[in-house]
Protein backbone atom coordinates (compact mmCIF):
# COMPACT_ATOMS: atom_id res chain seq x y z
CA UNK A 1 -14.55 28.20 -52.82
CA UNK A 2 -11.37 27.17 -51.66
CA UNK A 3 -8.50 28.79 -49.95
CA UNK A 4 -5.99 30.42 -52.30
CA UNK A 5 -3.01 28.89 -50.75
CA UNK A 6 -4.28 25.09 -51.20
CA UNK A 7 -1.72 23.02 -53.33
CA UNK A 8 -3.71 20.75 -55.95
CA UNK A 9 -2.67 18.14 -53.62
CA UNK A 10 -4.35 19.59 -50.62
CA UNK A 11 -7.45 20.02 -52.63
CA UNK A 12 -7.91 16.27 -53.85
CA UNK A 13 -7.29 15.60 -50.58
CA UNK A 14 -10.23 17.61 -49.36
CA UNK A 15 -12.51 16.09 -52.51
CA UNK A 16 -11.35 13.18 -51.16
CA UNK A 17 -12.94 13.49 -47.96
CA UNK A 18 -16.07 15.43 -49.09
CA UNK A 19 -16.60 12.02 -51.21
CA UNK A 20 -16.61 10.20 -48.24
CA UNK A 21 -19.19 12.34 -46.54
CA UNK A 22 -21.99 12.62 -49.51
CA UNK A 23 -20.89 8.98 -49.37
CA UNK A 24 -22.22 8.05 -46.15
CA UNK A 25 -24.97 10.98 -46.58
CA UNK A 26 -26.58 8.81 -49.30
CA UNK A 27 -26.04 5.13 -47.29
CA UNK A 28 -28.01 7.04 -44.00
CA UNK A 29 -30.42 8.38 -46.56
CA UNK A 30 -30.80 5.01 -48.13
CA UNK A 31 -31.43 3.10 -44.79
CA UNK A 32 -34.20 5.51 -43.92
CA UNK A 33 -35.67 5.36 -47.18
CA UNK A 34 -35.25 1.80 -47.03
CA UNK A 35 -36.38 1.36 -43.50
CA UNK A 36 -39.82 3.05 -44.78
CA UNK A 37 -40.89 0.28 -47.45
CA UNK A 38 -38.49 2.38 -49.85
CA UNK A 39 -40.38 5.51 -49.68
CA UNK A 40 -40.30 8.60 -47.87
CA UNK A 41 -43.96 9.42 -48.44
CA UNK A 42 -44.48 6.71 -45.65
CA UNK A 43 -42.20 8.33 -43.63
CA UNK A 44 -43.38 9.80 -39.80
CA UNK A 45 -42.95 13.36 -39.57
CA UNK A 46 -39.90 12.91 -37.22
CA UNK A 47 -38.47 10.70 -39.76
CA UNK A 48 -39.08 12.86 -42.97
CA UNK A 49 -37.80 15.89 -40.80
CA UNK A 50 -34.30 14.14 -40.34
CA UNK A 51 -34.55 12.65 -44.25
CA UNK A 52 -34.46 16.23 -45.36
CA UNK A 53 -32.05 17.77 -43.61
CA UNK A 54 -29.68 14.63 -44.05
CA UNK A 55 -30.79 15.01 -48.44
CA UNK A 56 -29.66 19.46 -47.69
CA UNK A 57 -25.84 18.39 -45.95
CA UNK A 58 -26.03 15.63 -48.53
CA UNK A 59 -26.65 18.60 -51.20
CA UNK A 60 -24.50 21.07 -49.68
CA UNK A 61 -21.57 18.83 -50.19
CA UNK A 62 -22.35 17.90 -53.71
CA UNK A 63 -22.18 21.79 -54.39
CA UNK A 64 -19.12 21.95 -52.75
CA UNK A 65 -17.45 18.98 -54.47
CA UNK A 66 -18.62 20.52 -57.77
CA UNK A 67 -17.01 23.38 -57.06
CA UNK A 68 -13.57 21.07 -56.72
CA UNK A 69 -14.04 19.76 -59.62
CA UNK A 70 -14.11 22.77 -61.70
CA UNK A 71 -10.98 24.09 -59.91
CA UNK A 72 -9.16 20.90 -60.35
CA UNK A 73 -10.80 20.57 -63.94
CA UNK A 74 -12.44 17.35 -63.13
CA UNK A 75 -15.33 15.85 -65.09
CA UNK A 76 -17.98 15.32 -62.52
């Protein structure tokens, strides 16, 4: 969660940025998917390694923007 002494301003500022990060997350993820005849069962293993972990931080900061939302009381 956020830090208690965030203004709402401060926080759509950090939604803001997290958007921009899952954002680029998802154009990466979509390149390598992409770069694989559009699926990561074709994938090397070095390749589906780094698909994953980029799919977890892209994952990690949907969680974290849906927490935003619900203490800005946006509808995700």
């Amino acid at each position: 969660m956020s830090d208690e002494t965030e203004n709402p301003l401060e926080l759509v500022q950090k939604y803001r940025k997290l958007v921009l990060v899952y954002e680029a997350l998802d154009k990466e993820i979509d390149a390598l998917i992409m770069a694989h005849g559009g699926s990561s069962e074709k994938m090397p293993p070095e390749d589906l390694e780094r698909y994953r972990n980029l799919a977890r931080q892209r994952d990690d900061v949907q969680g974290e923007m849906h927490e935003l939302e619900m203490e800005l009381n946006i509808d995700g």
